[in-house]
Protein backbone atom coordinates (compact mmCIF):
# COMPACT_ATOMS: atom_id res chain seq x y z
CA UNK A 1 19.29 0.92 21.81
CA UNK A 2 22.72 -0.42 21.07
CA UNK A 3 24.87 1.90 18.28
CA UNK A 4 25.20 -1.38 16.12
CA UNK A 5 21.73 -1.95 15.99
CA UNK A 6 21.51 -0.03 12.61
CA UNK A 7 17.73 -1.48 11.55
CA UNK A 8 16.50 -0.92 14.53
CA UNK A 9 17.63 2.99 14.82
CA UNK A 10 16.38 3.30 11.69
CA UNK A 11 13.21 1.89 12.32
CA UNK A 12 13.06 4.11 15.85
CA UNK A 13 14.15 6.89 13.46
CA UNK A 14 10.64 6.05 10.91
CA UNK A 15 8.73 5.93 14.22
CA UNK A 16 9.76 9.60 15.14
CA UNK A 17 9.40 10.97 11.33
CA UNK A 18 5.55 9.29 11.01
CA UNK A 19 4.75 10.14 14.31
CA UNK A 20 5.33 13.76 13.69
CA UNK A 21 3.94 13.74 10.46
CA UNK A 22 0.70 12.48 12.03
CA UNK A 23 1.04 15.44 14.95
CA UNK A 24 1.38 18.20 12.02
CA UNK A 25 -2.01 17.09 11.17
CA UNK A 26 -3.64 15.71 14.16
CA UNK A 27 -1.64 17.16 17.46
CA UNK A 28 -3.91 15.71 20.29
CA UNK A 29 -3.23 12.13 19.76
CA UNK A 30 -1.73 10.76 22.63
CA UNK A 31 -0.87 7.56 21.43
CA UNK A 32 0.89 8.71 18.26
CA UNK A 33 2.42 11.16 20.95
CA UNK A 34 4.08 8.42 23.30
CA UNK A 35 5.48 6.46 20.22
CA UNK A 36 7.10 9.50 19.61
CA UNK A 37 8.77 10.23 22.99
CA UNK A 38 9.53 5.96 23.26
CA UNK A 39 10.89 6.07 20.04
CA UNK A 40 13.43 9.00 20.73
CA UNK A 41 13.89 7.50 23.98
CA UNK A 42 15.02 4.31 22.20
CA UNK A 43 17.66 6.40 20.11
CA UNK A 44 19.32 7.60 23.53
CA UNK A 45 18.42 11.21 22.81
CA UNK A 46 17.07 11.92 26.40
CA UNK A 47 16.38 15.50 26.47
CA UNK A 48 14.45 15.16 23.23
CA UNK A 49 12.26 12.05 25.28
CA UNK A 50 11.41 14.00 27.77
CA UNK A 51 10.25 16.87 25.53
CA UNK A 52 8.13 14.47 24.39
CA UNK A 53 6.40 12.92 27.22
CA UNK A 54 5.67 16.12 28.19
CA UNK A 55 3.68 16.52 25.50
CA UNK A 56 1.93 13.07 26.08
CA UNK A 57 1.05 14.59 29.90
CA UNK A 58 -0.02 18.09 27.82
CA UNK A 59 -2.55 15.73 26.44
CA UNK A 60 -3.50 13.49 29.09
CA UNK A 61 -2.52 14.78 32.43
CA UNK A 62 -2.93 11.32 33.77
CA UNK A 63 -0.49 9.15 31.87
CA UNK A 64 2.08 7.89 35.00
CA UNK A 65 4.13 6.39 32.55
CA UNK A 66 4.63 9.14 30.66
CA UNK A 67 5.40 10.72 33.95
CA UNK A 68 7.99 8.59 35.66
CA UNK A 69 10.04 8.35 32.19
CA UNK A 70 10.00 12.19 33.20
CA UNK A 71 10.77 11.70 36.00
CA UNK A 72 13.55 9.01 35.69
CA UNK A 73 15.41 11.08 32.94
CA UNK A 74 15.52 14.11 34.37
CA UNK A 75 15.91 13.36 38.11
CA UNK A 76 12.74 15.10 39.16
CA UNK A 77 9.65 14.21 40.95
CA UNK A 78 6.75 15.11 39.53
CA UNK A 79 3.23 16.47 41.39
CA UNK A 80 0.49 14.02 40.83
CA UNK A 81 -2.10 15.96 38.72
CA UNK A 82 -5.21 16.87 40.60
CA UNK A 83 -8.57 15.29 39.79
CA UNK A 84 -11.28 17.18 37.12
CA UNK A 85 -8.43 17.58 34.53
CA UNK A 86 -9.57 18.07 30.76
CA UNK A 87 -7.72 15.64 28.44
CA UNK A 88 -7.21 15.96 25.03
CA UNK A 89 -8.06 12.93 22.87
CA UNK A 90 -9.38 13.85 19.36
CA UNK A 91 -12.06 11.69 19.54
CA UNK A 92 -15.32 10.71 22.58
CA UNK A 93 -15.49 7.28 23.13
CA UNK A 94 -16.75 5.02 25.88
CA UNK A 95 -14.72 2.81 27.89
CA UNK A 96 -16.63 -0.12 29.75
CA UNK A 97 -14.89 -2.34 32.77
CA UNK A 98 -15.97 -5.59 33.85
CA UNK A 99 -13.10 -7.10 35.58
CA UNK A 100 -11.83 -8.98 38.92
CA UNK A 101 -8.10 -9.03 40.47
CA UNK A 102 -7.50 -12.15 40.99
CA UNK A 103 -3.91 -12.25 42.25
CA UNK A 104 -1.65 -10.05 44.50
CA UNK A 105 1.00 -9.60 41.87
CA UNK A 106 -1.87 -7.51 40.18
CA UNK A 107 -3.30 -10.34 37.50
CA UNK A 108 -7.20 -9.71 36.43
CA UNK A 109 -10.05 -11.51 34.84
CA UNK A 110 -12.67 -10.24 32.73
CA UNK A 111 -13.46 -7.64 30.17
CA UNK A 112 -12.80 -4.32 28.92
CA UNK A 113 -14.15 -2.37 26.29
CA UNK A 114 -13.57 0.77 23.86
CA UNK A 115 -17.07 1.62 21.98
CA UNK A 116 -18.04 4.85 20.97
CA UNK A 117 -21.94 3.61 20.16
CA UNK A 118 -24.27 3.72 23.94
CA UNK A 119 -26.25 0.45 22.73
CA UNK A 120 -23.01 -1.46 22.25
CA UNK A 121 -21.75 -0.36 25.60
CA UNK A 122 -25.06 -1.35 27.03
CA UNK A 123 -25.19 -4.76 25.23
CA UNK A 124 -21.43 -5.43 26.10
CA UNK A 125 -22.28 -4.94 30.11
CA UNK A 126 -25.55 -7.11 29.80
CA UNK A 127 -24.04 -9.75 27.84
CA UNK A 128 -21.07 -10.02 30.62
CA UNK A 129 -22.97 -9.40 33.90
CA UNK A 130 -24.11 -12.85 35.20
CA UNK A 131 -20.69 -14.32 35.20
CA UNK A 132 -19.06 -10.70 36.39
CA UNK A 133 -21.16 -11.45 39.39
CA UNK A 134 -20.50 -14.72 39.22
CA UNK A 135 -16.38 -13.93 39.87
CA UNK A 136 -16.89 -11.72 42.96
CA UNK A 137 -17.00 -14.57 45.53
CA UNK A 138 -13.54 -15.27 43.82
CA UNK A 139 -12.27 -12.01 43.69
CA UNK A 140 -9.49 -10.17 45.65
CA UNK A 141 -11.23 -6.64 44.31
CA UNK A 142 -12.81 -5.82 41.47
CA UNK A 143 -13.55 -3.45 38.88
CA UNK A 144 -17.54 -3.00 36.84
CA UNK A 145 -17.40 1.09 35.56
CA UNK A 146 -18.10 3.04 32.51
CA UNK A 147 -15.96 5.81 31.92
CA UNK A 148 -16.64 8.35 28.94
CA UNK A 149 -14.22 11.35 27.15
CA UNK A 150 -16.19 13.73 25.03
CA UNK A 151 -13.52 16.02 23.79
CA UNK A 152 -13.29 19.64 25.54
CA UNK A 153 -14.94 18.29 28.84
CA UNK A 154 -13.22 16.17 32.04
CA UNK A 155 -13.92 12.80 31.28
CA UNK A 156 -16.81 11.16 34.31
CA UNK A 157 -17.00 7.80 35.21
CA UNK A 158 -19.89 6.15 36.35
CA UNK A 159 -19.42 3.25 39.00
CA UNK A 160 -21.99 1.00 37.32
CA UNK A 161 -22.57 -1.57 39.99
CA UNK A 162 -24.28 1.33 41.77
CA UNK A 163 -27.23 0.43 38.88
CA UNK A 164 -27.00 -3.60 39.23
CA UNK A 165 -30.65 -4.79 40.82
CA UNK A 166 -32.25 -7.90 40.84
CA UNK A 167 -36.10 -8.75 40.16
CA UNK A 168 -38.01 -10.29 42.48
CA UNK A 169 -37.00 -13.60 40.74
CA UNK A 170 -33.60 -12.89 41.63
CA UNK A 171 -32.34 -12.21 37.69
CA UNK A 172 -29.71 -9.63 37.84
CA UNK A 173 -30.27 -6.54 35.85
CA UNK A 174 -28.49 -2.99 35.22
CA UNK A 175 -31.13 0.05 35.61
CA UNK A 176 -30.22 1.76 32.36
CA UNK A 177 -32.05 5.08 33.76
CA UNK A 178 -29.44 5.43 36.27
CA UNK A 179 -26.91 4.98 33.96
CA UNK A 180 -25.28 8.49 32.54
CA UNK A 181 -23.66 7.85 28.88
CA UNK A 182 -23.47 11.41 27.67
CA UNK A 183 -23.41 12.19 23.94
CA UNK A 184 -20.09 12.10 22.45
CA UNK A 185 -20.50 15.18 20.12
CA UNK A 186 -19.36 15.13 16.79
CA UNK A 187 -16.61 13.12 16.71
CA UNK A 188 -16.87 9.69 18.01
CA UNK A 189 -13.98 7.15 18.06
CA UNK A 190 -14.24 5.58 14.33
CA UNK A 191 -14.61 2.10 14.26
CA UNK A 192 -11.36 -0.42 15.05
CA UNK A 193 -8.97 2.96 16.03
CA UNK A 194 -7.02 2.27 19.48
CA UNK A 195 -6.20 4.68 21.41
CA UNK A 196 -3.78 5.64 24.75
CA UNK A 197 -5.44 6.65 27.96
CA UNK A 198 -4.42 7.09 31.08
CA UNK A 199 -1.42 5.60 30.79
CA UNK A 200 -3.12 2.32 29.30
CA UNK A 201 -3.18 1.25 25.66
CA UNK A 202 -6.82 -0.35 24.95
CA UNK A 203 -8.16 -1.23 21.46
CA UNK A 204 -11.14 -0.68 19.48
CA UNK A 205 -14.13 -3.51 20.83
CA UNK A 206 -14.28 -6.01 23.35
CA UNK A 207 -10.35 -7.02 25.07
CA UNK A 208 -10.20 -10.05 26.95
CA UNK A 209 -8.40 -10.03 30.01
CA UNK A 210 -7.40 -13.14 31.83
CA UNK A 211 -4.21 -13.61 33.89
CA UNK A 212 -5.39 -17.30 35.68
């Protein structure tokens, strides 16, 4: 960020006060956490930024952004984390993907969702499945998965078109009873509240993806 910019720094600088406020209070939120470490980043204090995307990996292990910028400021190379990891979101939720890739540069089609309530999730994928299989004939790969974070555990993922059947009319339909969606304790992902995972930013309800 360029000296002169004086709004800007300042509004980096109300980004890095907030965001720490919020920490005090709540210190496991990892997207609070990474507008922290982007905002000092911004302001050209480096060895602060890194500080701080260290604590974004302390909270989710698997963030690669948050791990290059670590890696790009400080000249290091990083170990990739190994699988079974606990991360440490504040809140369980669901996340539901229904997608295809549809071009080499990495562009997809389809939908992804953040719901913290097991009918939504299962209304979402039933609502979307026909034309998901529809898109596979199109597709260079493809991506149909629930993946759930109940906080204190390693977050599973369930490869859901390992449930997809098909009557003996041919109508597609997911086999709920195959279907793991554990409980997400008691505190679920309120209502409309993003969050940062894995390195990705997704927000509350149904995201639309298409890159065509």
């Amino acid at each position: 960020m360029d000296e002169e910019d004086e709004q800007g720094r300042e509004l980096a600088a109300e980004v890095v006060r907030a965001a720490e406020r919020t920490l005090a209070v709540q210190g496991s939120d990892n997207l609070v956490a990474f507008s922290r470490a982007c905002a000092l980043h911004w302001l050209g204090e480096h060895e602060a930024a890194a500080d701080a995307y260290r604590d974004v990996l302390r909270i989710d292990p698997y963030d690669h952004i948050a791990k290059a910028r670590i890696e790009h400021l400080e000249d290091v190379e990083l170990p990739e984390p190994p699988g079974g990891l606990i991360t440490h979101h504040p809140h369980g939720f669901h996340l539901l993907e229904m997608t295809h890739l549809i071009g080499h540069s990495g562009s997809t089609k389809g939908w992804v969702w953040l719901l913290s309530d097991p009918s939504s999730v299962r209304g979402a994928a039933e609502g979307c499945l026909e034309t998901w299989l529809a898109g596979l004939d199109h597709s260079l790969d493809h991506e149909c998965g629930i993946w759930t974070h109940v906080r204190g555990s390693a977050d599973k993922g369930f490869e859901l078109r390992e449930a997809i059947h098909r009557t003996a009319e041919g109508r597609p339909f997911i086999d709920w009873s195959q279907v793991p969606l554990p409980d997400l304790g008691h505190d679920p992902l309120p209502a409309g509240q993003p969050i940062r995972w894995q390195g990705q930013l997704h927000f509350f309800g149904g995201t639309e993806h298409d890159d065509s």
